[in-house]
N, C-alpha and C. Protein backbone atom coordinates (compact mmCIF):
# COMPACT_ATOMS: atom_id res chain seq x y z
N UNK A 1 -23.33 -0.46 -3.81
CA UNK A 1 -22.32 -1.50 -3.69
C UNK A 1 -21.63 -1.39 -2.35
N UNK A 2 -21.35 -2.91 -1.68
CA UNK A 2 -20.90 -2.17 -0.22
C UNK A 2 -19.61 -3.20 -0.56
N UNK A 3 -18.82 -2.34 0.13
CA UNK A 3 -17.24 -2.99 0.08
C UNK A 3 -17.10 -3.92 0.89
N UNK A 4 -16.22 -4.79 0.41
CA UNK A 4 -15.82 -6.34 1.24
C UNK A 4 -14.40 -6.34 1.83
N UNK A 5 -14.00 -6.86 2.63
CA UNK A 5 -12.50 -7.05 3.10
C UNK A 5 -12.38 -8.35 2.05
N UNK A 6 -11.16 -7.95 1.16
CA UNK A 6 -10.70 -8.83 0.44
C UNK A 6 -9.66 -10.33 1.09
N UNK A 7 -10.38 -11.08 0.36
CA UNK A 7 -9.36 -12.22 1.08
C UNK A 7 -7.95 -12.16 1.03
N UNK A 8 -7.42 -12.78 1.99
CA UNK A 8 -6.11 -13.15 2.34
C UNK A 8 -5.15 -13.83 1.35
N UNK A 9 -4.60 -13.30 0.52
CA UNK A 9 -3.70 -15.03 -0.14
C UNK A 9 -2.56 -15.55 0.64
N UNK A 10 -3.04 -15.78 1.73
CA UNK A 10 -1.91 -16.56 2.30
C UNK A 10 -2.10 -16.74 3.89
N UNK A 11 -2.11 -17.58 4.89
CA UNK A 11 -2.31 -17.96 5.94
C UNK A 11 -1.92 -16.91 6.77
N UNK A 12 -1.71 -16.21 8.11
CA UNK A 12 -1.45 -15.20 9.15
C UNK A 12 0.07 -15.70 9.22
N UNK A 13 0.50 -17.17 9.34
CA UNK A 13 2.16 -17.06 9.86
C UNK A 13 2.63 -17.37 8.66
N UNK A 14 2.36 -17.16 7.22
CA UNK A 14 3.04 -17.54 6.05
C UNK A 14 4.20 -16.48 6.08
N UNK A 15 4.45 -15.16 6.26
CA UNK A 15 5.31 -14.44 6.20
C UNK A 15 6.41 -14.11 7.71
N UNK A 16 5.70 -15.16 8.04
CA UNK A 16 6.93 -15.47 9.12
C UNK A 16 8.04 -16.20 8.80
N UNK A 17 9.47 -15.89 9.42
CA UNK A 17 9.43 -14.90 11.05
C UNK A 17 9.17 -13.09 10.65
N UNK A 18 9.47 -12.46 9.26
CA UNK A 18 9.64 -11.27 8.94
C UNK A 18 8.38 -10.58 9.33
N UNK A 19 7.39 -11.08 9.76
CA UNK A 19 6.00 -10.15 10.05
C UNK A 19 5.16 -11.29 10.56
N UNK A 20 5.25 -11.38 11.77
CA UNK A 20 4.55 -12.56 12.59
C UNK A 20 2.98 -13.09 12.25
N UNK A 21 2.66 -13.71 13.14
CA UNK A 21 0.87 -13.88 12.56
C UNK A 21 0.17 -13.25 13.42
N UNK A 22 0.33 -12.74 14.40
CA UNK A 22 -0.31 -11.86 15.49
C UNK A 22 -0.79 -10.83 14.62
N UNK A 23 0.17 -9.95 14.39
CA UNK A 23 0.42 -8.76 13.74
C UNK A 23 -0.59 -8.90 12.40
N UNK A 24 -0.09 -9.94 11.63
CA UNK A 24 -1.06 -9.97 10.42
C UNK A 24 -2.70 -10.09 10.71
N UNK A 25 -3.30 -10.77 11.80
CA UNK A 25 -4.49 -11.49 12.04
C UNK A 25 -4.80 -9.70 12.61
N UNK A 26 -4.15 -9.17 13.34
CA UNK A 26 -4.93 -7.45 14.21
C UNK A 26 -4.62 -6.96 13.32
N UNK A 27 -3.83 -6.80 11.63
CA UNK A 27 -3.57 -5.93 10.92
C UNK A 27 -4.62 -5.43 10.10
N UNK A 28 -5.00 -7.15 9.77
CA UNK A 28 -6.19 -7.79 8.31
C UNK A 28 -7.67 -7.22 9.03
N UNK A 29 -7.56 -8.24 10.10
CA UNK A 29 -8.93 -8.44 10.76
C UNK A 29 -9.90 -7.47 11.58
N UNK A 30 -8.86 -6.89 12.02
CA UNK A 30 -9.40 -5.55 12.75
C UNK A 30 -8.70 -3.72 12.27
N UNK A 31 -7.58 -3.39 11.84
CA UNK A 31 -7.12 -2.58 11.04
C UNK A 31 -8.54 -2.42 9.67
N UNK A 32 -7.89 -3.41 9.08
CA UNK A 32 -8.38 -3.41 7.42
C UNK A 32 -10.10 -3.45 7.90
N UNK A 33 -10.25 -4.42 8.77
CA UNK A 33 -11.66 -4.38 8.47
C UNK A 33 -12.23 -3.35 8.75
N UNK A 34 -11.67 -2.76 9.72
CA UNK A 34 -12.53 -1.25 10.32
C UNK A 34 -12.64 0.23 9.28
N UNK A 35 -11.50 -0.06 8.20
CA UNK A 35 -11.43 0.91 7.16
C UNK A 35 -12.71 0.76 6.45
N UNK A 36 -13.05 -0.47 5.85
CA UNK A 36 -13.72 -1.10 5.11
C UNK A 36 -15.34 -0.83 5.63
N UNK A 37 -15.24 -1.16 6.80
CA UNK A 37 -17.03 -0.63 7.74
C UNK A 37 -16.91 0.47 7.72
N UNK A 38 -16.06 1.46 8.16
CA UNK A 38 -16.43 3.21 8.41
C UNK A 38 -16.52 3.55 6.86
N UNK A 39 -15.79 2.64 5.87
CA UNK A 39 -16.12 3.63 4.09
C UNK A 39 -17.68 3.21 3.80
N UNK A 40 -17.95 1.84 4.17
CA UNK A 40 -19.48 1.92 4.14
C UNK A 40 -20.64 2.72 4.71
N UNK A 41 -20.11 2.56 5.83
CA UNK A 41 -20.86 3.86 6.32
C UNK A 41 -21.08 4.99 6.16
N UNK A 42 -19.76 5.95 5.67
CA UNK A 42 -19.80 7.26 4.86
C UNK A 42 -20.58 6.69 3.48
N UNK A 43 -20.18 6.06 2.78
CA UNK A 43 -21.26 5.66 1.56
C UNK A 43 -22.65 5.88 1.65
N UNK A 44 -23.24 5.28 3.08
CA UNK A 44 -24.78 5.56 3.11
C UNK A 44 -25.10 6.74 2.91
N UNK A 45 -24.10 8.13 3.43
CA UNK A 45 -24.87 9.56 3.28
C UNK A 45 -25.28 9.80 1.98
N UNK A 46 -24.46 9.14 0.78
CA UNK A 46 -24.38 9.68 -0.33
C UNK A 46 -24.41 8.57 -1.58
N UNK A 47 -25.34 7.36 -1.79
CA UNK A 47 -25.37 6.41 -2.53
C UNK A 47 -25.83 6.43 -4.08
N UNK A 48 -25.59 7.86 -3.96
CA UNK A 48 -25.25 7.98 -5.62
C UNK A 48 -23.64 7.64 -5.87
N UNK A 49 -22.61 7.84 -5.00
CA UNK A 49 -21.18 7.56 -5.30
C UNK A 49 -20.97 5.79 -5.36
N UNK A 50 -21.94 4.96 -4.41
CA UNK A 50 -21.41 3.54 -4.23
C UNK A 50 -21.26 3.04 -5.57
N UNK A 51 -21.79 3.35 -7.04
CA UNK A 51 -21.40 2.61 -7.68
C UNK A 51 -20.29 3.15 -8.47
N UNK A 52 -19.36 4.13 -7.77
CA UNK A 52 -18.24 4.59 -8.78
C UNK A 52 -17.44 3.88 -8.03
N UNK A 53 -15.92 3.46 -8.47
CA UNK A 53 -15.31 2.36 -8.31
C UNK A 53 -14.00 3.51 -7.08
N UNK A 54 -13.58 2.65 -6.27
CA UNK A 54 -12.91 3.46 -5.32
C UNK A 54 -11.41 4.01 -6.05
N UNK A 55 -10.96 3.61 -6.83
CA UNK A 55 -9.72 4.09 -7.02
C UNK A 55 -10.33 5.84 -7.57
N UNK A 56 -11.74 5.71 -8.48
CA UNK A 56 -12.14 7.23 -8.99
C UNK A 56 -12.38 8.04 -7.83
N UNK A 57 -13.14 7.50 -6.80
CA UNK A 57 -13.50 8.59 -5.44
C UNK A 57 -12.08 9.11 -5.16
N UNK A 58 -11.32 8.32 -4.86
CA UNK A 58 -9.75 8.28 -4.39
C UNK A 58 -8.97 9.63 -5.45
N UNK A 59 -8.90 9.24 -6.53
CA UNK A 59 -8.47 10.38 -7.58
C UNK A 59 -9.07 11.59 -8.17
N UNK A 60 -10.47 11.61 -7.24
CA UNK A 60 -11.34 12.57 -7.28
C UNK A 60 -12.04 13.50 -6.55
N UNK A 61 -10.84 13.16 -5.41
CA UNK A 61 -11.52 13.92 -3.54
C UNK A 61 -11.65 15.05 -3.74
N UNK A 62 -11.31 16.41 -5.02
CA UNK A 62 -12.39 17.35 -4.61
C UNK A 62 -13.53 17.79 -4.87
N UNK A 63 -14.22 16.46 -5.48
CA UNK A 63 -15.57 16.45 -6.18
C UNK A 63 -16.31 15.89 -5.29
N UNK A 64 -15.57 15.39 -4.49
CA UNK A 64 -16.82 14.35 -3.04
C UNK A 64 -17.07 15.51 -2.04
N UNK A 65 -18.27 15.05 -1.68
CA UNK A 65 -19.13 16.50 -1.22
C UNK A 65 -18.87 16.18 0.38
N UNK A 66 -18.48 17.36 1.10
CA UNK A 66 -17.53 17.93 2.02
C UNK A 66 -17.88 16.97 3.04
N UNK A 67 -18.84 16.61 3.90
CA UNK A 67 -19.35 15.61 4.89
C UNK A 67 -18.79 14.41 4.59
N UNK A 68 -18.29 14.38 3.85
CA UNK A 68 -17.68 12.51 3.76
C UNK A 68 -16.26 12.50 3.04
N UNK A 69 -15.50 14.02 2.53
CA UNK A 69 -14.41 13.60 2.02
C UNK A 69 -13.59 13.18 2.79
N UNK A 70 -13.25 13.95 4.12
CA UNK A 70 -12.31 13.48 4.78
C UNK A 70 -12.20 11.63 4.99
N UNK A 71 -13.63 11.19 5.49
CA UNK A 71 -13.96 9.70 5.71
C UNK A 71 -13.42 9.10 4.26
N UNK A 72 -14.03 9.41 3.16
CA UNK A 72 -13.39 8.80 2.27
C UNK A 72 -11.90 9.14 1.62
N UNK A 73 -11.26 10.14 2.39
CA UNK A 73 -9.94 9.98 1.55
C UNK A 73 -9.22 9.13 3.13
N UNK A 74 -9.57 8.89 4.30
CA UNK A 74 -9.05 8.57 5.19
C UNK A 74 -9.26 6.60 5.36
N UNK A 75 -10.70 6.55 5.19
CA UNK A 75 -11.05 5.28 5.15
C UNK A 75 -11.03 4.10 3.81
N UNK A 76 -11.18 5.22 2.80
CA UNK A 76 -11.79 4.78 1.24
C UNK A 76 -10.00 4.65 1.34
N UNK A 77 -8.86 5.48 1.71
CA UNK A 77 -7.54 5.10 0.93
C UNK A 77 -6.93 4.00 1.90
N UNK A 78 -7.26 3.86 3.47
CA UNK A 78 -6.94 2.44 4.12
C UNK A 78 -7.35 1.36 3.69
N UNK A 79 -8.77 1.01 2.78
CA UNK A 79 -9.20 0.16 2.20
C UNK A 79 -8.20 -0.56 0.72
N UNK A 80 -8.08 1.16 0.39
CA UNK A 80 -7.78 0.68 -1.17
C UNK A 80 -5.68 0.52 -0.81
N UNK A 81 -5.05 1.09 -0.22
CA UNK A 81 -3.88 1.19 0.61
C UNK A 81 -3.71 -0.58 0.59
N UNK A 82 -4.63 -1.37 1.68
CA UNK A 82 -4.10 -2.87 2.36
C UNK A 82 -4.37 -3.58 1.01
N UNK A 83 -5.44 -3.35 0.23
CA UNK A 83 -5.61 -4.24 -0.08
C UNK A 83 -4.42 -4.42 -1.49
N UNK A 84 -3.64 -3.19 -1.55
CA UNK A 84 -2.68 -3.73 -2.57
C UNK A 84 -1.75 -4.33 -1.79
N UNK A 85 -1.26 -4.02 -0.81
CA UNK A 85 -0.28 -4.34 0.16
C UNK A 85 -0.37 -5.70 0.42
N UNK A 86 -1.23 -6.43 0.57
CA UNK A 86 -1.40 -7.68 0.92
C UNK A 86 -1.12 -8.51 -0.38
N UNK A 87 -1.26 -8.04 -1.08
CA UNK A 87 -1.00 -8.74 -2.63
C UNK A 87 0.29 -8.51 -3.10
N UNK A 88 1.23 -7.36 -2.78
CA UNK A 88 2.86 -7.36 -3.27
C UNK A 88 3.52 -8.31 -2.29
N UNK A 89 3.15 -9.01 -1.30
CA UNK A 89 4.20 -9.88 -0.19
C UNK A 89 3.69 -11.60 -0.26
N UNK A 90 4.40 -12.10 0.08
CA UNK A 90 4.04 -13.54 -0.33
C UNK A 90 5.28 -14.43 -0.07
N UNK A 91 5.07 -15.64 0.71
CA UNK A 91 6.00 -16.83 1.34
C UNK A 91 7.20 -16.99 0.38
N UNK A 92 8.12 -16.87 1.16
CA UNK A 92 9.49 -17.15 0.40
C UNK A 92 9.77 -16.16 -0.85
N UNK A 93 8.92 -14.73 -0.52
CA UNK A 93 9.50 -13.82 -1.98
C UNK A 93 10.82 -12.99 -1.43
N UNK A 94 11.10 -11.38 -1.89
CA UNK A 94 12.22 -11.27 -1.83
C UNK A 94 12.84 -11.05 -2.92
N UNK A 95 13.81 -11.66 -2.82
CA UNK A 95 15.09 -11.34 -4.36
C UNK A 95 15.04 -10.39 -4.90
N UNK A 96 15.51 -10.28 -6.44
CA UNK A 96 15.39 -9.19 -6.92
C UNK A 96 14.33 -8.98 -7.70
N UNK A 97 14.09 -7.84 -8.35
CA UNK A 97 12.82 -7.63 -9.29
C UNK A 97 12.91 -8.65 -10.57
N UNK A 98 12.05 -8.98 -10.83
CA UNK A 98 12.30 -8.98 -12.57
C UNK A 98 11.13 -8.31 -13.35
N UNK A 99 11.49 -8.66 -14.74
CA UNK A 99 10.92 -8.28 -15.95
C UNK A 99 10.85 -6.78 -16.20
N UNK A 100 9.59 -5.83 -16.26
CA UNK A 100 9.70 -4.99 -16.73
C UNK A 100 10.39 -3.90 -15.58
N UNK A 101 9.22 -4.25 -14.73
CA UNK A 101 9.93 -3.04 -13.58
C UNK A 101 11.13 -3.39 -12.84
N UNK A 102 11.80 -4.68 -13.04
CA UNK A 102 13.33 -4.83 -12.93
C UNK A 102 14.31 -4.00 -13.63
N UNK A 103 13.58 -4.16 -15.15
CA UNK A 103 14.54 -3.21 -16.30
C UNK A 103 14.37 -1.94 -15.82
N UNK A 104 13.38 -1.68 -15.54
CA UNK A 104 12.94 -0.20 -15.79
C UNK A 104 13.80 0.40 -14.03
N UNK A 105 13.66 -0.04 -12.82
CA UNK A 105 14.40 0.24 -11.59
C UNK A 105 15.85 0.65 -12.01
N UNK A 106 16.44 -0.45 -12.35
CA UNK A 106 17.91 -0.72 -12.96
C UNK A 106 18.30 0.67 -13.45
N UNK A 107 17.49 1.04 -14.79
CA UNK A 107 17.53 2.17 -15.41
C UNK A 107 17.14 3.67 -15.17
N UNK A 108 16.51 3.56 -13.62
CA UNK A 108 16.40 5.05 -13.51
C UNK A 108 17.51 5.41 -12.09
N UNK A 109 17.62 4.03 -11.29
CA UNK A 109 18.06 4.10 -10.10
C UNK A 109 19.84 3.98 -10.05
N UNK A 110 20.27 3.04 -11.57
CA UNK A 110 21.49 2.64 -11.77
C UNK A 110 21.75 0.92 -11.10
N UNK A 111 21.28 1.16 -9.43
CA UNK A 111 21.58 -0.22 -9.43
C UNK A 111 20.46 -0.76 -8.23
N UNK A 112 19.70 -2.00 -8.19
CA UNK A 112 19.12 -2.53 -7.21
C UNK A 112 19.23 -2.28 -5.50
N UNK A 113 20.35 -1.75 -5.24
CA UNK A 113 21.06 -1.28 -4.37
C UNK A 113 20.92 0.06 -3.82
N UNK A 114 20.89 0.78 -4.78
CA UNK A 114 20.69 2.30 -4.55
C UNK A 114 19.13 2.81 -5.07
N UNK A 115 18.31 1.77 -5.45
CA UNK A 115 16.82 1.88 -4.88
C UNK A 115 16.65 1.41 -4.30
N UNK A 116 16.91 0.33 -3.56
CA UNK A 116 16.66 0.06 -2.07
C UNK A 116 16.55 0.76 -1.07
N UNK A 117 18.14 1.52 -1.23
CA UNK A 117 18.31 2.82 -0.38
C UNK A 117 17.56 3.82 -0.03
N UNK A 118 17.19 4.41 -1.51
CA UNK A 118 16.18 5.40 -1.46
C UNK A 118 14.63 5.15 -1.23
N UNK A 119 14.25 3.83 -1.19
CA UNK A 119 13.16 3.47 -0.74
C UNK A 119 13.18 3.36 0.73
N UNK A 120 14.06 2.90 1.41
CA UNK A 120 14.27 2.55 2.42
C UNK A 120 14.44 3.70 3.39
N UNK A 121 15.08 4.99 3.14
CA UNK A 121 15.20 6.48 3.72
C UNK A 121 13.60 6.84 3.42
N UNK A 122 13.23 6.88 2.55
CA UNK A 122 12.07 7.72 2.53
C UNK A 122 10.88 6.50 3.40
N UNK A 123 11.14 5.21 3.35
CA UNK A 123 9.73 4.61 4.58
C UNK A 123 10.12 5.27 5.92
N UNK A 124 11.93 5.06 6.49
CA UNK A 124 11.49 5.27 7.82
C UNK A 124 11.91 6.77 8.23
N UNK A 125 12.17 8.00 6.80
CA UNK A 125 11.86 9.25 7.25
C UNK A 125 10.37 9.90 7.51
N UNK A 126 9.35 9.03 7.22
CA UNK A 126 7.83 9.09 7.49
C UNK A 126 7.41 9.67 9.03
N UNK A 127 6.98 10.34 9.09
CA UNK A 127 6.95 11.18 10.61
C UNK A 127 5.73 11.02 10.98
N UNK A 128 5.73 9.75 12.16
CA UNK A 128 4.47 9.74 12.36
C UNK A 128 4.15 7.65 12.19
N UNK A 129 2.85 7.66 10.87
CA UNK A 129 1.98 7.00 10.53
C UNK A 129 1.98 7.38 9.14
N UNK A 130 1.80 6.21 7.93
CA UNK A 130 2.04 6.55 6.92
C UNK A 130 3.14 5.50 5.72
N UNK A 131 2.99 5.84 4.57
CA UNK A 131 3.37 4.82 3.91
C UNK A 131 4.41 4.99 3.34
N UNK A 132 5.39 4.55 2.43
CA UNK A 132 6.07 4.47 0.93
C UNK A 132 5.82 3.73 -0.06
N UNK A 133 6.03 4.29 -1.72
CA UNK A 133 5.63 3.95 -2.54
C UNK A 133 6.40 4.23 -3.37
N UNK A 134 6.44 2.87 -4.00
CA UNK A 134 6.99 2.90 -5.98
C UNK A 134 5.65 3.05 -6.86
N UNK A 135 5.53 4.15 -7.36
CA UNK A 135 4.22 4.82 -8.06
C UNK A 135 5.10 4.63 -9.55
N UNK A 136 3.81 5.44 -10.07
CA UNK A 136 3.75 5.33 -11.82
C UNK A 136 3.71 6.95 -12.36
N UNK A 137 4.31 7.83 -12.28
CA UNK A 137 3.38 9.26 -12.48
C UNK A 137 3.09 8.84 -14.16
N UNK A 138 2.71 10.12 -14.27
CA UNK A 138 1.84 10.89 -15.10
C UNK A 138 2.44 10.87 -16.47
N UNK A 139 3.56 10.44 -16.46
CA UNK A 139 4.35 10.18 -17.61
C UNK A 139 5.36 8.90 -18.04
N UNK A 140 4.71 8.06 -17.20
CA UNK A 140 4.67 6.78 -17.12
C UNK A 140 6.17 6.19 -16.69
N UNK A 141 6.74 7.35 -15.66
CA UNK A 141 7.64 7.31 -15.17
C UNK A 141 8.07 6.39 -13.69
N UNK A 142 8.83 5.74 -13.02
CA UNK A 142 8.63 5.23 -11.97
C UNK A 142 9.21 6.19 -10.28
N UNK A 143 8.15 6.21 -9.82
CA UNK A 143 8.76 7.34 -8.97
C UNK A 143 8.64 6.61 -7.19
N UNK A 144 9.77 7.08 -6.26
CA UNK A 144 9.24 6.81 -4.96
C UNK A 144 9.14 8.24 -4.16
N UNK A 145 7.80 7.96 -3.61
CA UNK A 145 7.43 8.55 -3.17
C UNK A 145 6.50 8.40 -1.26
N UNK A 146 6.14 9.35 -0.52
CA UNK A 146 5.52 8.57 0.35
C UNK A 146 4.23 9.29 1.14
N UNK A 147 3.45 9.11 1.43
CA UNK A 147 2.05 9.77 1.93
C UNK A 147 1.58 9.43 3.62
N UNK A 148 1.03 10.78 3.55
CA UNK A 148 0.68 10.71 5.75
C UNK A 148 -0.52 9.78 5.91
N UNK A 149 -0.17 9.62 7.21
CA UNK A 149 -1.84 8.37 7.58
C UNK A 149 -2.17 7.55 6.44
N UNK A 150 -3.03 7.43 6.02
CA UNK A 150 -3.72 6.58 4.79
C UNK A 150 -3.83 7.49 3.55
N UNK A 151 -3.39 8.15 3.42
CA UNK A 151 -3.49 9.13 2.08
C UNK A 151 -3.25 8.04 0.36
N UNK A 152 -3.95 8.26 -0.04
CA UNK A 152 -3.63 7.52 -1.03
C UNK A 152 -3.01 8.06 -2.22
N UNK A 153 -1.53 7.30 -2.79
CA UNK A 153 -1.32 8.09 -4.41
C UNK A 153 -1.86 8.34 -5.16
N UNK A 154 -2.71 7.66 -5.15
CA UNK A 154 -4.01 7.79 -6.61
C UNK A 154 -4.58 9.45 -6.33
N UNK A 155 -4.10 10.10 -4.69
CA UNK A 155 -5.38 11.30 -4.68
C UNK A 155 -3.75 12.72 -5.24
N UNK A 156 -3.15 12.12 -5.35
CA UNK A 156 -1.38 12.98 -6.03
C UNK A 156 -1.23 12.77 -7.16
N UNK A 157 -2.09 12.00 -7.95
CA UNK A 157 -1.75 12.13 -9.32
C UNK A 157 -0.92 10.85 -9.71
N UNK A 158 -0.44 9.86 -8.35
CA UNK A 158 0.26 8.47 -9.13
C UNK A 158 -0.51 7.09 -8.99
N UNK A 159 0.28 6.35 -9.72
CA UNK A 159 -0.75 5.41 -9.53
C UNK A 159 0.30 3.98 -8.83
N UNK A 160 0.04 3.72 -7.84
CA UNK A 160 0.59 2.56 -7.13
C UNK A 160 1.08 1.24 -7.23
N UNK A 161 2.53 0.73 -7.28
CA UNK A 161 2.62 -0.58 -7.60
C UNK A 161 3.05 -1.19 -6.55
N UNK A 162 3.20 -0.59 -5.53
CA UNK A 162 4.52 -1.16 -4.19
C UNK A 162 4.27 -0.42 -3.14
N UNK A 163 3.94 -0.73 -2.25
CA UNK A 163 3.34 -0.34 -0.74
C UNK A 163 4.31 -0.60 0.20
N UNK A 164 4.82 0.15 1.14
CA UNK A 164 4.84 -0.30 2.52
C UNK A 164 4.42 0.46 3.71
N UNK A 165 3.72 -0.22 4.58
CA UNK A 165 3.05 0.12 5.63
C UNK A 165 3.89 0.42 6.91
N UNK A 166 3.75 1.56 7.03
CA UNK A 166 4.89 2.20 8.25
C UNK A 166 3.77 2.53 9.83
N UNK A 167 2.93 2.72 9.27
CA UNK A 167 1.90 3.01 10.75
C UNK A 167 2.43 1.40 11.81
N UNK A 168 2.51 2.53 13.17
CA UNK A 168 3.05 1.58 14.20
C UNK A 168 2.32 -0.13 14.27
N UNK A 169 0.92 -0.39 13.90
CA UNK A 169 0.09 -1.20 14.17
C UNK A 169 0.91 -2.18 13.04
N UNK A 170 1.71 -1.91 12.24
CA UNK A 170 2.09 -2.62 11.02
C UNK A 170 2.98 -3.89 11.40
N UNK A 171 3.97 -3.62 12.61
CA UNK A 171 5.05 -3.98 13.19
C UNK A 171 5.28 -4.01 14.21
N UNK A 172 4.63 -3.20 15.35
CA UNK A 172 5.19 -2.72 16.62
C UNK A 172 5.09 -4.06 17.28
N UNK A 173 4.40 -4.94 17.76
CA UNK A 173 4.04 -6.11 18.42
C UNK A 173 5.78 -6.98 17.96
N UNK A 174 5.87 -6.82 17.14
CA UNK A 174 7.44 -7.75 16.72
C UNK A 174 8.49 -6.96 17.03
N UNK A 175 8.83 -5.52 16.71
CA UNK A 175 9.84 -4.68 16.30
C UNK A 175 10.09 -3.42 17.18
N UNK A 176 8.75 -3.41 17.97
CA UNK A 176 9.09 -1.94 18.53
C UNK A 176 8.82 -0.80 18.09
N UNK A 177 9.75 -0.39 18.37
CA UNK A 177 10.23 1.01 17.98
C UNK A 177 11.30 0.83 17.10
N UNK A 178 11.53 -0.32 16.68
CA UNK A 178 12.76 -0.75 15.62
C UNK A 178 12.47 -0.83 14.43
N UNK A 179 12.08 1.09 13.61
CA UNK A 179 11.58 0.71 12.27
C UNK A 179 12.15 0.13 11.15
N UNK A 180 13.15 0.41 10.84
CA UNK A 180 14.32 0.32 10.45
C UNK A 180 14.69 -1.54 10.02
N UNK A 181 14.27 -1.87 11.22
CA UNK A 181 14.51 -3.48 11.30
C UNK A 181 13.10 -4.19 10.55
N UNK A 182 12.24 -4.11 10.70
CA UNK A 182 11.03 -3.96 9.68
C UNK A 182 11.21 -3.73 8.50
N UNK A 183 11.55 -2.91 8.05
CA UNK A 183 11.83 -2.35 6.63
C UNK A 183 12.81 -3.44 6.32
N UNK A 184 13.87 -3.03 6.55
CA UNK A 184 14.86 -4.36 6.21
C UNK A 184 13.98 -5.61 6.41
N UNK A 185 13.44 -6.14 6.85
CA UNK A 185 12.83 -7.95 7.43
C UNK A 185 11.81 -7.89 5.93
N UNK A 186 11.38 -6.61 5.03
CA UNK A 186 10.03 -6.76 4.54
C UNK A 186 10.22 -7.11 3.40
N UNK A 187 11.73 -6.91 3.17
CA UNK A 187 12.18 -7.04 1.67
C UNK A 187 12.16 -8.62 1.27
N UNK A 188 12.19 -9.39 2.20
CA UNK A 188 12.36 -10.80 2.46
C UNK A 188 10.98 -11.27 2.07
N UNK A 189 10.31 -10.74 1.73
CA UNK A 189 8.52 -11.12 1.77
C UNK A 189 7.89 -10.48 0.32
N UNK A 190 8.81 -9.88 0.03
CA UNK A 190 8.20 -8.73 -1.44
C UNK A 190 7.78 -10.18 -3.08
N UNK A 191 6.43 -9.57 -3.06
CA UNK A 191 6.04 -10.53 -3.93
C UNK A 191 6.29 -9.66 -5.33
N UNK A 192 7.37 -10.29 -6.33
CA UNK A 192 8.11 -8.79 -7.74
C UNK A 192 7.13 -9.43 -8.27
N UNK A 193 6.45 -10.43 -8.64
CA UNK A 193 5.83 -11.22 -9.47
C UNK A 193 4.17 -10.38 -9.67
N UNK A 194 3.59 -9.86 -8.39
CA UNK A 194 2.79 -9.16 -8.56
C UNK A 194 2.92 -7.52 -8.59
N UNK A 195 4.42 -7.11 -8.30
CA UNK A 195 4.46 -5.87 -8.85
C UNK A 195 4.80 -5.39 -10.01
N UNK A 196 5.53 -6.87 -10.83
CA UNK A 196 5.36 -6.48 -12.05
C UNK A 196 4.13 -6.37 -12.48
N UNK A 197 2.95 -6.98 -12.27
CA UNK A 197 1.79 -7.72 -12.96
C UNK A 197 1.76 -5.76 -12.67
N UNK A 198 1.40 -5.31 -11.42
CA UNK A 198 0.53 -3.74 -11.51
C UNK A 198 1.04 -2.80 -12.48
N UNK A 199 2.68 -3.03 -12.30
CA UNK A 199 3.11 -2.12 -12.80
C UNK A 199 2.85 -2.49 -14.80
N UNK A 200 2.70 -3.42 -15.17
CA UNK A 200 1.81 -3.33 -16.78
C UNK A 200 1.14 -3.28 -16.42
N UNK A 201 0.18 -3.15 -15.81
CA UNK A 201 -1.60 -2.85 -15.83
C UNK A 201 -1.24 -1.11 -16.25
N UNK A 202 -0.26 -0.92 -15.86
CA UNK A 202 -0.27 1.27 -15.71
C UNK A 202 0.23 1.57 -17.34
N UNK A 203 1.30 0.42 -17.69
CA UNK A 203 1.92 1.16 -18.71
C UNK A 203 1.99 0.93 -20.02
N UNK A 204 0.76 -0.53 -19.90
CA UNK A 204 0.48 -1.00 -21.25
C UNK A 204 -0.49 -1.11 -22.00
């Protein structure tokens, strides 16, 4: 099975002004796609793995045989990384959460406000390249958390509902060195409608 760059739901300047179309078109097109060709390529050494599904390679990197783990926990988690990412943001989203993982934020964080916060310290304390995440652990708990380069949660034991992309290529063309201002601009774009949808896929 060879992996595809998943389509777009939504045009390059739909999430403008908060994340331009420049940025999206070198993010999608050349970022994402290049993850997507180098995991194929590690695939060829070893095409007994192509038909296990990437989130298992991902939650299973110390069973992948040594010549290709690094490629696949580096390339296989940039693949599997955008392509949720591109699916939590969407024209005119934003606001607040609803439904389950509204209730459930509310109730571990106290208030919409003070998970923001703590989401927001832990994207731009990221040193480097690298993400933040509202995960699912192991006890069907909601946790934030955040991982280096492309590392994926799924290879820590959580399972992913909410992405944000901190590597410089994400923003820099708009923002700089102004991470901070990014983070804030991204909340304006957050699609809750599909992070509720992930977050029942984990807990129901």
């Amino acid at each position: 099975m060879k992996y595809v760059l998943p389509s777009l739901p939504y045009a390059f300047d739909a999430l403008e002004p908060y994340i331009d179309a420049r940025t999206m078109e070198i993010h999608y097109t050349k970022h994402h796609q290049g993850y997507v060709t180098n995991l194929n390529k590690a695939l060829e050494k070893h095409p007994e793995l192509s038909d296990k599904p990437l989130f298992e390679l991902l939650q299973t990197l110390d069973t992948i045989p040594d010549d290709i783990r690094l490629a696949i926990r580096n390339q296989g988690g940039g693949h599997s990384n955008h392509s949720l990412f591109w699916h939590i943001m969407q024209k005119n989203g934003g606001g607040l959460p609803r439904g389950k993982v509204g209730q459930d934020i509310i109730k571990l964080f106290g208030t919409f406000d003070a998970f923001k916060e703590q989401f927001n310290a832990t994207a731009q304390t990221v040193f480097g390249s690298g993400w933040a995440w509202l995960s699912v652990d192991a006890a069907g708990k909601l946790v934030i958390s955040s991982t280096p380069n492309q590392d994926s949660p799924l290879s820590h034991g959580l399972l992913p509902i909410m992405g944000l992309d901190v590597w410089e290529h994400a923003y820099y063309l708009h923002y700089q060195n102004r991470r901070p201002d990014y983070i804030n601009a991204w909340w304006h774009v957050i699609n809750w409608d599909q992070v509720e949808e992930n977050y029942r896929s984990f807990i129901e």
